[in-house]
Protein backbone atom coordinates (compact mmCIF):
# COMPACT_ATOMS: atom_id res chain seq x y z
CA UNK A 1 96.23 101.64 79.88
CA UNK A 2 96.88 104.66 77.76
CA UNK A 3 100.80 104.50 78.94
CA UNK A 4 100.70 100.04 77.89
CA UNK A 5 99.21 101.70 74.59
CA UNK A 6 101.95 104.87 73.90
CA UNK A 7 104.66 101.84 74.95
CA UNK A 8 103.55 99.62 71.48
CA UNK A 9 103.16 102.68 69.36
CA UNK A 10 106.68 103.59 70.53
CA UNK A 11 108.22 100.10 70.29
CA UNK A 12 106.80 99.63 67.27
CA UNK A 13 107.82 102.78 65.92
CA UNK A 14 111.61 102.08 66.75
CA UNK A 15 111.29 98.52 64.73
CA UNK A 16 109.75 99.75 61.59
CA UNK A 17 111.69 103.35 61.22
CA UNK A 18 115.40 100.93 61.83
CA UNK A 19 116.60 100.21 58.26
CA UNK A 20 118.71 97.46 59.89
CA UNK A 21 117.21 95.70 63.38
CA UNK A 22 120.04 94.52 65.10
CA UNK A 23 121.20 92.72 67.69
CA UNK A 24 121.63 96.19 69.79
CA UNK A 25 118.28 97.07 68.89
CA UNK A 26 116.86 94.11 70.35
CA UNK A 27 119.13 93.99 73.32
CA UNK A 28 118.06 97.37 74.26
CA UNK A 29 114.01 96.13 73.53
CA UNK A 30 113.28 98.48 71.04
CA UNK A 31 114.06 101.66 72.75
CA UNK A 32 111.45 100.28 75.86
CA UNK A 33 114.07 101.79 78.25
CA UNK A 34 113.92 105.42 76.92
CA UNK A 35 110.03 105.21 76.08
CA UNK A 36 109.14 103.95 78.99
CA UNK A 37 111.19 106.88 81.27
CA UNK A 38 109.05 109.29 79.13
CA UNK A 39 106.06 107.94 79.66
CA UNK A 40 106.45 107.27 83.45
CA UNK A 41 107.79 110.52 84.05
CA UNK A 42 104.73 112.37 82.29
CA UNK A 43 102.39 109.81 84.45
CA UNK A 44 103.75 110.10 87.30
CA UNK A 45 103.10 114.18 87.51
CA UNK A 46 100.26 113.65 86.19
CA UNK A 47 98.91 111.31 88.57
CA UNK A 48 99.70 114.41 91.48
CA UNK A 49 98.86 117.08 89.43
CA UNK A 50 95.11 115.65 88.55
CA UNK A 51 94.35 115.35 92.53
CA UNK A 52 94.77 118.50 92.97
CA UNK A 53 92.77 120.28 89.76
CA UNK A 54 89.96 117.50 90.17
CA UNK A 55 89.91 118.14 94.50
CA UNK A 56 90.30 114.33 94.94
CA UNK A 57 93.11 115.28 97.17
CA UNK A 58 90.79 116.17 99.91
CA UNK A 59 89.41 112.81 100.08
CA UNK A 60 92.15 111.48 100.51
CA UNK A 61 93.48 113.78 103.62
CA UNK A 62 89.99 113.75 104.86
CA UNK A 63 90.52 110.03 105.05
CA UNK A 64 94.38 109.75 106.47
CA UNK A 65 95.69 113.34 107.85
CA UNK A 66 99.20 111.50 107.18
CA UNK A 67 100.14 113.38 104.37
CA UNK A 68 103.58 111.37 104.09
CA UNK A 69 101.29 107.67 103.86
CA UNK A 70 99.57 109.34 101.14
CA UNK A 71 102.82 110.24 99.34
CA UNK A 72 104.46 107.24 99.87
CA UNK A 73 101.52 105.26 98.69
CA UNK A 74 101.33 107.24 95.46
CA UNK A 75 105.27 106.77 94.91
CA UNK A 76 104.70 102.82 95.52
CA UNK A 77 101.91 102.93 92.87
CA UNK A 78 104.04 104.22 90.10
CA UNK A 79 106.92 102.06 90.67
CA UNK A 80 104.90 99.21 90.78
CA UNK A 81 103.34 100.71 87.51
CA UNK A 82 106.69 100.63 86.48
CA UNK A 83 107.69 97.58 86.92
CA UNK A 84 104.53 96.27 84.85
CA UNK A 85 105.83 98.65 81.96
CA UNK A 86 108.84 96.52 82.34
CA UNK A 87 107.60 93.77 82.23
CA UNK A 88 105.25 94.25 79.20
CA UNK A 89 107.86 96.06 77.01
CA UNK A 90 110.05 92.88 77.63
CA UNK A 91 107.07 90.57 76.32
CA UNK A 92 106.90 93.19 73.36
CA UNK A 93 110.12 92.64 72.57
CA UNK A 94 109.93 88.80 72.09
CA UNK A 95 107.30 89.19 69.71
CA UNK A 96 108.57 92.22 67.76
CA UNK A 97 112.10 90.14 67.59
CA UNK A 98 110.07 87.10 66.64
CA UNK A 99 107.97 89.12 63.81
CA UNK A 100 110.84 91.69 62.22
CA UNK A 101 114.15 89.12 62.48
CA UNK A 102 112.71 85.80 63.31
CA UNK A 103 115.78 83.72 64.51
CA UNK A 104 118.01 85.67 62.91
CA UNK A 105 119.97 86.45 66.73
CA UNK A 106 119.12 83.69 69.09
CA UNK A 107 118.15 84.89 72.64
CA UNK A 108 120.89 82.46 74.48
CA UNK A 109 123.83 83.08 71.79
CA UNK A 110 126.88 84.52 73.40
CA UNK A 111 127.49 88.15 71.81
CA UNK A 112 130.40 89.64 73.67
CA UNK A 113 130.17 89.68 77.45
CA UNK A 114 126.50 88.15 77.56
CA UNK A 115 123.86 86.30 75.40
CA UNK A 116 121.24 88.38 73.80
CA UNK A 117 119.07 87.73 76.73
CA UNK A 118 120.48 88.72 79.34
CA UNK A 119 121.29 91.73 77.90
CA UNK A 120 117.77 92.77 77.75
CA UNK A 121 117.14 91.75 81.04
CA UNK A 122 120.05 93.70 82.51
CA UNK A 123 118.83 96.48 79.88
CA UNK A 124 115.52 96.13 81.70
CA UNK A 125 117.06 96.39 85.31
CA UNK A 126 118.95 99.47 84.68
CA UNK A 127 115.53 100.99 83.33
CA UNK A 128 113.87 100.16 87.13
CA UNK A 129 116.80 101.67 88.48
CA UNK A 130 116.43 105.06 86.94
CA UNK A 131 112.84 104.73 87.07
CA UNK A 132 113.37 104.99 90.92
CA UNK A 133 115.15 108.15 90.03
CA UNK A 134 112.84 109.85 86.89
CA UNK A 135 110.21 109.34 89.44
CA UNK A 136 111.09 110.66 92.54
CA UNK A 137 112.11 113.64 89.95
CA UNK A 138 108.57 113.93 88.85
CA UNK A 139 106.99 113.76 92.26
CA UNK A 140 109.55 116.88 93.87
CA UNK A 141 109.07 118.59 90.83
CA UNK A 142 105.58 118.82 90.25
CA UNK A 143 105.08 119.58 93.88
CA UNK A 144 107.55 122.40 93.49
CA UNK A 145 106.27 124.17 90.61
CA UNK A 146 102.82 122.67 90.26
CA UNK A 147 102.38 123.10 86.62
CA UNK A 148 102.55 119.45 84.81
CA UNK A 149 103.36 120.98 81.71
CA UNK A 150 106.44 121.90 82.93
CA UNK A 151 107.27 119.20 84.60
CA UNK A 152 107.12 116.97 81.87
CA UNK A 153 108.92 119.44 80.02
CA UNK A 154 112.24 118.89 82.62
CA UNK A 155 111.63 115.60 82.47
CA UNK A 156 111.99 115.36 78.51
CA UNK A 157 115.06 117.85 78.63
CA UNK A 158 116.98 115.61 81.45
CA UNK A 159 116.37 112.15 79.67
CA UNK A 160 117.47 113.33 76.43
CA UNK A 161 119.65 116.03 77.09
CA UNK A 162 121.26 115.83 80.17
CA UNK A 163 124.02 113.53 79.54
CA UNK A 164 125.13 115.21 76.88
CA UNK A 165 125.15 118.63 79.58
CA UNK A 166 126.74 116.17 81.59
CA UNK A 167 129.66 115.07 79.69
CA UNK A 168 130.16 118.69 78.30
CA UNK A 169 130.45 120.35 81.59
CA UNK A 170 133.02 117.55 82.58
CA UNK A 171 134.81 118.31 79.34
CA UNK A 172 135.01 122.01 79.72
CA UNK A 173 136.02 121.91 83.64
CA UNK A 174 138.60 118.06 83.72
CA UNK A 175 140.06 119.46 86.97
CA UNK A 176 136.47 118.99 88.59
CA UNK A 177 135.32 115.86 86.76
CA UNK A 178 135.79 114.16 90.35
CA UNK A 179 132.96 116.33 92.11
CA UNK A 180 130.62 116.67 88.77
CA UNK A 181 130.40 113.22 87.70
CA UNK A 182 128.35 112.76 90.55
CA UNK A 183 125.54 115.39 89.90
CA UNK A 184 122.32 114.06 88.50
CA UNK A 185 122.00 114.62 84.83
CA UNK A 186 124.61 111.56 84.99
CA UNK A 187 122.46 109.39 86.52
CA UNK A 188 120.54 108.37 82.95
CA UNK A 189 123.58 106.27 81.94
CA UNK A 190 122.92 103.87 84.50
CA UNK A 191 120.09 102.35 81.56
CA UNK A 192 122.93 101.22 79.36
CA UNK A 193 125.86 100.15 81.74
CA UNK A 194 124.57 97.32 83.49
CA UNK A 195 124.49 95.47 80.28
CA UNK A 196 127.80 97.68 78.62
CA UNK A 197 130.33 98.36 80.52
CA UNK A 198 131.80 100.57 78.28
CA UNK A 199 129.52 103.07 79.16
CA UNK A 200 131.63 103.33 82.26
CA UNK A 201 134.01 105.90 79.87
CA UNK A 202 130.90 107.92 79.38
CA UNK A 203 129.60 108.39 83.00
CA UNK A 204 133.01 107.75 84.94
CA UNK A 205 131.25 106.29 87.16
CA UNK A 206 132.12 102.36 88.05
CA UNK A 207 128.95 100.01 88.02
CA UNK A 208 128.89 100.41 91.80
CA UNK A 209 129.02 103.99 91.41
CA UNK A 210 126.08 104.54 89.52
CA UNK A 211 123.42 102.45 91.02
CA UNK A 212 124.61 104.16 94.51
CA UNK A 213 123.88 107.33 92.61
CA UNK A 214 120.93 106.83 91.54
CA UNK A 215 119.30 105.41 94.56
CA UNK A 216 121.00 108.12 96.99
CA UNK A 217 119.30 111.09 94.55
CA UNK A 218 115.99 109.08 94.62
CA UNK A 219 115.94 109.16 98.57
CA UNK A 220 117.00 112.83 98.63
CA UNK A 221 114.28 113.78 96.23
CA UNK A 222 111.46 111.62 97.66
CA UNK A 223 112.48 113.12 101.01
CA UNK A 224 112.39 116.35 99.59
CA UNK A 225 109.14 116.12 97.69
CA UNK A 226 107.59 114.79 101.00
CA UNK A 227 108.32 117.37 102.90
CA UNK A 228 106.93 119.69 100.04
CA UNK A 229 104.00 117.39 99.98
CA UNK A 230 103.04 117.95 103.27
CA UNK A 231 103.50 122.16 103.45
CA UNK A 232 101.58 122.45 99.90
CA UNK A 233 98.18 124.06 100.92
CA UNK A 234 94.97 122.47 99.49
């Protein structure tokens, strides 16, 4: 609820402060993609964090000792989460379209390489993609250092900083842009290239590439953050 809520003030926020909505504004729903990686990410440690503070956790292993069906659940519950997120900053993005430009840009126009529409929607699937990733982040790293604060923190500096860390270390060391493109600050661009390919120049990573990327690190961290899971004492 209180995420659903933060995702209108946010959307809304983006419309108003734009001197100028656009047709990229709207493609990319109002910022929904970044907004809702912020939110999910301080959710999602949250959602760990508050078993443990509020003892809940023990009900839970006192019902299943499978530590690992209790992660996994949780993980399943914020993606699904997610995907609701998704879903409702799409619907959002109708009606803040429909109130701010009207028909100004119509959602099946051709603009470039797609119509306004699917734009959004392959805006939208590039979100779920790195929301498999942001996730997994939040889960390994809140079992890891345990203090949410923090966590959200990392999460904040990697969303909006890390391509930027990304593309400068590949700048300052070309002769191992090969090896670094790959590492995980990279990942984020993966919410913008479905729909723009020319993003591609940004990551150097192909479509292809990326996605892989992203769902490889997601299985290493929720693999990770499992086996973390399950050594953490109560």
């Amino acid at each position: 609820m209180y995420g659903a809520i933060a995702l209108v003030i946010l959307m809304l926020y983006a419309a108003v402060s734009s001197s100028d909505v656009n047709r990229m504004i709207i493609a990319q729903g109002f910022g929904a993609g970044q907004w809702i990686t912020i939110i999910m990410i301080t959710i999602a440690s949250t959602f760990v964090a508050m078993e443990y503070e509020n003892r809940t956790i023990m009900t839970l292993f006192y019902k299943s000792s499978n530590k690992s069906a209790i992660y996994f659940a949780k993980f399943i519950v914020m993606v699904v989460y997610g995907v609701l997120m998704l879903i409702f900053g799409m619907l959002l993005t109708f009606i803040l379209k429909a109130v701010m430009v009207g028909g100004k840009y119509q959602w099946g126009a051709m603009y470039g390489q797609h119509s306004l529409v699917t734009d959004l929607v392959l805006n939208t699937a590039g979100t779920f993609i790195y929301l498999l990733f942001i996730i997994t982040v939040a889960f390994l790293l809140i079992t890891l250092i345990r203090v949410n604060a923090a966590v959200v923190g990392i999460g904040l500096v990697i969303i909006f900083m890390g391509a930027d860390f990304s593309s400068l270390i590949m700048s300052a060391l070309p002769h191992l842009a090969a090896i670094i493109k790959w590492n995980p600050l990279n990942m984020v661009f993966v919410i913008n290239q479905l729909a723009n390919s020319s993003y591609e120049k940004f990551s150097d990573l192909s479509l292809l590439q990326i996605i892989t990327g992203n769902l490889i690190y997601a299985v290493i961290f929720i693999v990770i953050g499992d086996l973390l899971f399950k050594s953490r004492r109560v």
